[in-house]
C-alpha atoms as a PDB file:
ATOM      1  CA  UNK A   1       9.019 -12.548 -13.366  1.00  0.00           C
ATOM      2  CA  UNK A   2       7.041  -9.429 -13.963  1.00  0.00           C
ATOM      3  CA  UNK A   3       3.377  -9.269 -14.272  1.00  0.00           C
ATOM      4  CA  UNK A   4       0.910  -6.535 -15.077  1.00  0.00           C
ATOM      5  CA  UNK A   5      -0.615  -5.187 -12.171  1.00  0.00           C
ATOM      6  CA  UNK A   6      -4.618  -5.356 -11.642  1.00  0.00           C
ATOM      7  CA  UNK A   7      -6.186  -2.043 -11.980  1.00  0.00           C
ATOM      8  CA  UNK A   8      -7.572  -0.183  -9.385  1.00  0.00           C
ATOM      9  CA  UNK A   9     -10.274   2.996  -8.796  1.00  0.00           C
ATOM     10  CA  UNK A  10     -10.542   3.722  -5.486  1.00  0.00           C
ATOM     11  CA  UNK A  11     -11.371   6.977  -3.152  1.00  0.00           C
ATOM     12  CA  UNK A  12      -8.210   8.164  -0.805  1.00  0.00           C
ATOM     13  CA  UNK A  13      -9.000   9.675   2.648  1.00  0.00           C
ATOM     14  CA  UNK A  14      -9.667  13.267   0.692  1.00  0.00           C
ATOM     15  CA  UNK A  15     -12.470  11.720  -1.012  1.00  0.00           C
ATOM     16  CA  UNK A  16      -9.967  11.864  -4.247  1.00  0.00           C
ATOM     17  CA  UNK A  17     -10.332   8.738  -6.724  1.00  0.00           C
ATOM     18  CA  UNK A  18      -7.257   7.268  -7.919  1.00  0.00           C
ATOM     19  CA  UNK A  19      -6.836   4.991 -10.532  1.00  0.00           C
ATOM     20  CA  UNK A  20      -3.371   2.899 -11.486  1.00  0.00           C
ATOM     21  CA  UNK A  21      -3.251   5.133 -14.747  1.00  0.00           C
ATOM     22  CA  UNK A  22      -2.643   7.759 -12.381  1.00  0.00           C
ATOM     23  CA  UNK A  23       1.141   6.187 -11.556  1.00  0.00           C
ATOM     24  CA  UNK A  24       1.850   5.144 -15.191  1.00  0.00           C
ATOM     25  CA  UNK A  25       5.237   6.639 -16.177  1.00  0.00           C
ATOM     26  CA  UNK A  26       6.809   6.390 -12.382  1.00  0.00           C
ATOM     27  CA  UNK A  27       7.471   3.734  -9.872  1.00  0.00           C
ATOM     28  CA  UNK A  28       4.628   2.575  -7.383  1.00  0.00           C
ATOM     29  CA  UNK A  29       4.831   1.270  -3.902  1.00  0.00           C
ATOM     30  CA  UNK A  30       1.271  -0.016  -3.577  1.00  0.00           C
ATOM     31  CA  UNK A  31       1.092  -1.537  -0.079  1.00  0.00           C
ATOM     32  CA  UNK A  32      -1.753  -3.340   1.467  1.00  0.00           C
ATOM     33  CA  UNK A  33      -2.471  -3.746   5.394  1.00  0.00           C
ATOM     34  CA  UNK A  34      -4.881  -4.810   7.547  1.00  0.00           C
ATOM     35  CA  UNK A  35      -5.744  -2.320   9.911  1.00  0.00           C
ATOM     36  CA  UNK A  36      -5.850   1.944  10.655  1.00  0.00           C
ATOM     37  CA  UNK A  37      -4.792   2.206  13.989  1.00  0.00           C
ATOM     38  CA  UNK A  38      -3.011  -0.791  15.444  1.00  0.00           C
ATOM     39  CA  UNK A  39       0.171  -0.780  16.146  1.00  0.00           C
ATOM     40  CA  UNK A  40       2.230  -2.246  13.362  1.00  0.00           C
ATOM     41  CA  UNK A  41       0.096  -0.729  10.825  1.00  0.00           C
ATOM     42  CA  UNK A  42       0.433   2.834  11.845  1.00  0.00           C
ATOM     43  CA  UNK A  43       4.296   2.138  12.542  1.00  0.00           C
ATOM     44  CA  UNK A  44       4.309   0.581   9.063  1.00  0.00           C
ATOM     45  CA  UNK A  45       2.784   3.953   7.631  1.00  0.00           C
ATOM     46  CA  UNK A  46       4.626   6.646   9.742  1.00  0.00           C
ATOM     47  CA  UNK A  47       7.843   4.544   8.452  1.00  0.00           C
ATOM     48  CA  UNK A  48       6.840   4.994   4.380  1.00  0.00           C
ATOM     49  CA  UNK A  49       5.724   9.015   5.992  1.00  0.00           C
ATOM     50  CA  UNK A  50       9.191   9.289   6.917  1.00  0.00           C
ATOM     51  CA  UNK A  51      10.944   7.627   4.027  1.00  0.00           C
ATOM     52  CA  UNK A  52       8.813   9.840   1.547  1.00  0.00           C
ATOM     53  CA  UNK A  53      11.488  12.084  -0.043  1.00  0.00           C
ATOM     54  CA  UNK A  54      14.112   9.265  -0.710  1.00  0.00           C
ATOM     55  CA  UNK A  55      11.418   6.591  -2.315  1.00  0.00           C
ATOM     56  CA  UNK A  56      10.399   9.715  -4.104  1.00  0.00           C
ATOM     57  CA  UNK A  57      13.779  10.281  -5.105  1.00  0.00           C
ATOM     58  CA  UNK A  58      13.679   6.941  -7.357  1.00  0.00           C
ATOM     59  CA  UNK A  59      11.836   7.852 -10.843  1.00  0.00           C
ATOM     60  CA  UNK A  60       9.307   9.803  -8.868  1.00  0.00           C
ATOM     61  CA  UNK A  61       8.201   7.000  -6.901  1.00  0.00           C
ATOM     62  CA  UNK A  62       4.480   7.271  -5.448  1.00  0.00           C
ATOM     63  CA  UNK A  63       3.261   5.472  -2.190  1.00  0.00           C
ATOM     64  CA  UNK A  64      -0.221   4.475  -1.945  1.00  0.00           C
ATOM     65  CA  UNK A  65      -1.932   2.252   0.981  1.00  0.00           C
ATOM     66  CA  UNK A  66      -5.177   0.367   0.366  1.00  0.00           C
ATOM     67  CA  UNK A  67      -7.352  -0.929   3.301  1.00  0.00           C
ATOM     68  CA  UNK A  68     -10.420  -2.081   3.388  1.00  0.00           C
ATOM     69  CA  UNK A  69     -11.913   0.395   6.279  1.00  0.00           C
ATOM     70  CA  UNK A  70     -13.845   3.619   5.568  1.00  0.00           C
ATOM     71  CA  UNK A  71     -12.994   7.082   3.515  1.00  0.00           C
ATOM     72  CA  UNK A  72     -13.904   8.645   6.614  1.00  0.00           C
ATOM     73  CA  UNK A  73     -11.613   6.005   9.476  1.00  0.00           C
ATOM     74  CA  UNK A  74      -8.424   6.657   6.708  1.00  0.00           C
ATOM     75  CA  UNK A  75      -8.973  10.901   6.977  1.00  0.00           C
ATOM     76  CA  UNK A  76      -8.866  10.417  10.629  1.00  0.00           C
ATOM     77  CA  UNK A  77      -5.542   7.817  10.362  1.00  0.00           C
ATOM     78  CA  UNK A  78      -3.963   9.803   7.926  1.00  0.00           C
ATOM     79  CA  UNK A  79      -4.434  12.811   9.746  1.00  0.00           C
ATOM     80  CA  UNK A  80      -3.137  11.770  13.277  1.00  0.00           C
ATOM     81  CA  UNK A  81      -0.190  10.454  11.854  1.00  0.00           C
ATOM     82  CA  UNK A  82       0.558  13.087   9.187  1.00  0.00           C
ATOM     83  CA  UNK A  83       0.619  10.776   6.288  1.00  0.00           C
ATOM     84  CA  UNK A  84       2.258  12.590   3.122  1.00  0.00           C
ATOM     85  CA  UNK A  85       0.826   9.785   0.249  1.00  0.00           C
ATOM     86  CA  UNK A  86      -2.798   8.380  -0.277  1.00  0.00           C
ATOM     87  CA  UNK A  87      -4.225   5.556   1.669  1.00  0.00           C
ATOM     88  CA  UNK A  88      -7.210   3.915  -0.517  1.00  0.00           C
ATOM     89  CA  UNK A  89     -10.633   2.506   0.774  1.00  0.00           C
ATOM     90  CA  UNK A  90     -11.259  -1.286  -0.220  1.00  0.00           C
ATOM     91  CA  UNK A  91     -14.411  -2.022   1.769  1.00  0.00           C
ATOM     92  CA  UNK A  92     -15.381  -4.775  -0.585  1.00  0.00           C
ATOM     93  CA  UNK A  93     -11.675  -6.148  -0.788  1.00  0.00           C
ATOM     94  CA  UNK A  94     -12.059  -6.196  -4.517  1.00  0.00           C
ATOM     95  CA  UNK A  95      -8.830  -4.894  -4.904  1.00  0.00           C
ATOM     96  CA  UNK A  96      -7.185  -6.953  -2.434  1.00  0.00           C
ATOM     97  CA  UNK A  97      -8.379  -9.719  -3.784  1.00  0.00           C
ATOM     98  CA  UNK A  98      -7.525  -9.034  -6.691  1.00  0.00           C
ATOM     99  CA  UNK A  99      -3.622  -8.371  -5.588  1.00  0.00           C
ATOM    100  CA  UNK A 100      -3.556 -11.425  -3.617  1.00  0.00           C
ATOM    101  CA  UNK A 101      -3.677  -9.781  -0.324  1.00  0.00           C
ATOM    102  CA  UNK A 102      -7.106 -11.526   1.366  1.00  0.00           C
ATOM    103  CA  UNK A 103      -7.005 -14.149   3.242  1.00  0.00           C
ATOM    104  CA  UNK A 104      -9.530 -15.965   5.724  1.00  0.00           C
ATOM    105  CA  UNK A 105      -8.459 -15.901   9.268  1.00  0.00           C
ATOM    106  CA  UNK A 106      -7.973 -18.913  11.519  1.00  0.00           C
ATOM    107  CA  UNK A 107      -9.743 -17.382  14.053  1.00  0.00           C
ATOM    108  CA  UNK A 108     -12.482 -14.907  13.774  1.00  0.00           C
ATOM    109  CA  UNK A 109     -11.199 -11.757  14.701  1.00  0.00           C
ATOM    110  CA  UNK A 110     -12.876  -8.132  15.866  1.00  0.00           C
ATOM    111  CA  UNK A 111     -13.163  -7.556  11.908  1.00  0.00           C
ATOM    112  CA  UNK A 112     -14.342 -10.785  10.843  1.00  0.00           C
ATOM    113  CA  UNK A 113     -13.318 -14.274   9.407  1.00  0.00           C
ATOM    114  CA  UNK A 114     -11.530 -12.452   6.598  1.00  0.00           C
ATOM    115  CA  UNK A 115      -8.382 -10.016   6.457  1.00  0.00           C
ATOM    116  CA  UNK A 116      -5.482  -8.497   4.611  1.00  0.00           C
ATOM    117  CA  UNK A 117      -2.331  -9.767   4.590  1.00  0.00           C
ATOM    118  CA  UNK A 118       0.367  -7.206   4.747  1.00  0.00           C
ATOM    119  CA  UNK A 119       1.465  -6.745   1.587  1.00  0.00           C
ATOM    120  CA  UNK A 120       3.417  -4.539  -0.920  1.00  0.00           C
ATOM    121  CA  UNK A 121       4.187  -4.346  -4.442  1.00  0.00           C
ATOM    122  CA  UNK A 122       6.619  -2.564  -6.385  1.00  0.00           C
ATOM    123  CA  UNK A 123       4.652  -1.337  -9.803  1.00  0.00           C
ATOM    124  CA  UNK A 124       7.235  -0.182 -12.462  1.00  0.00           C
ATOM    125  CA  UNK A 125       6.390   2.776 -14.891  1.00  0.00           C
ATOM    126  CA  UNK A 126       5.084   0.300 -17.501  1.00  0.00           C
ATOM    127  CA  UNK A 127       2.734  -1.253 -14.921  1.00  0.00           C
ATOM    128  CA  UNK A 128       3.812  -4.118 -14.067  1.00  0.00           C
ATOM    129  CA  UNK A 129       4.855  -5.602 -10.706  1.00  0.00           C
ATOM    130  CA  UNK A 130       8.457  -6.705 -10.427  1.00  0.00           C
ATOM    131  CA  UNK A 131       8.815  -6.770  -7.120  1.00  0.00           C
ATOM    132  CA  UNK A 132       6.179  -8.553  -4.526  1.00  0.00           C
ATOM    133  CA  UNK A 133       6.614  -8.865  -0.401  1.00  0.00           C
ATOM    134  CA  UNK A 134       4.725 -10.956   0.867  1.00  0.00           C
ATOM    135  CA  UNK A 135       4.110 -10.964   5.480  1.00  0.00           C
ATOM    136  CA  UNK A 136       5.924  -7.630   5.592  1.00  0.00           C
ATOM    137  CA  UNK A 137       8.073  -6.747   8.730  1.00  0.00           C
ATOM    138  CA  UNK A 138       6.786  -2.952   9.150  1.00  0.00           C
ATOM    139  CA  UNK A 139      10.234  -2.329  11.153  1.00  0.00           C
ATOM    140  CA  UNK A 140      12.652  -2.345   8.501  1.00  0.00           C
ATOM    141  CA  UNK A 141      10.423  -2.570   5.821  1.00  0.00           C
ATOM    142  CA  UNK A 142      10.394   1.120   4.139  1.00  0.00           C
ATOM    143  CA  UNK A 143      14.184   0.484   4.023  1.00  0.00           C
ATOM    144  CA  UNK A 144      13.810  -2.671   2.120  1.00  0.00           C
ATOM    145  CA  UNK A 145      12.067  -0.878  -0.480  1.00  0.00           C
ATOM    146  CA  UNK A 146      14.160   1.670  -0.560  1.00  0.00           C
ATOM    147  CA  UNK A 147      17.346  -1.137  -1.199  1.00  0.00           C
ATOM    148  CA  UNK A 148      14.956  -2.608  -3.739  1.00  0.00           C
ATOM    149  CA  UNK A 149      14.159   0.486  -5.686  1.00  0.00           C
ATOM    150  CA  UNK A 150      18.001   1.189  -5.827  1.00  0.00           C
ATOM    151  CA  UNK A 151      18.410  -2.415  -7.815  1.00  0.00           C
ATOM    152  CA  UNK A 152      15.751  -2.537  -9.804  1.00  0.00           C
ATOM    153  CA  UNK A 153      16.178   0.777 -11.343  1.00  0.00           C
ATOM    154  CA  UNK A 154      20.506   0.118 -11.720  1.00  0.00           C
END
């Protein structure tokens, strides 16, 4: 069952603000994870890098990564690994939380007692998520949406 997705204003690694209005009136893979740099994560982004043109290729279809570390440790990830979409700065989590992507660690790890899951949503035109995965598997998972995209928009 679709919902409406939470809003969001956040600064991307160019210091550019983007808000969900921005995406109204094309598809959105919104995709939360827990860490620039480590190993899934960055394999997780280059994959959505490389699947760009044929997400695009449905409605339009934007990607857009939110994390919770710095404007300034995203320019630096994004750059290294050539990202081609926007990857948005949550240091407060208020937008993970928000999306149901925080979560307090069993353990206390290097960044704390609290995380993000890895997450994605699929945000139609009209707003609203209809699609939701939730403990992504970054190896196949830009081809999942890409399988998704094709049904929902049949």
């Amino acid at each position: 069952m679709a919902k409406q997705a939470p809003d969001f204003r956040l600064t991307d690694q160019d210091g550019e603000t983007r808000s969900l209005r921005d995406y109204k009136g094309r598809w959105l893979v919104l995709y939360f994870y827990p860490h620039d740099r480590s190993l899934n994560c960055t394999k997780q982004a280059c994959s959505f890098r490389d699947e760009y043109r044929i997400i695009a290729q449905f409605g339009g279809a934007k990607i857009v990564g939110i994390n919770h570390a710095s404007v300034e440790q995203h320019k630096k990830f994004s750059e290294k690994n050539r990202l081609n979409f926007p990857i948005l700065s949550d240091e407060g989590y208020k937008i993970t939380k928000a999306y149901g992507a925080w979560r307090k660690l069993p353990i206390k790890a290097l960044s704390g007692p609290f995380g993000t899951k890895r997450n994605t949503y699929i945000i139609n035109p009209k707003g609203m998520i209809v699609k939701s995965y939730l403990r992504v598997d970054p190896s196949n998972h830009a081809e999942e949406v890409i399988k998704d995209l094709q049904k929902l928009q049949a």
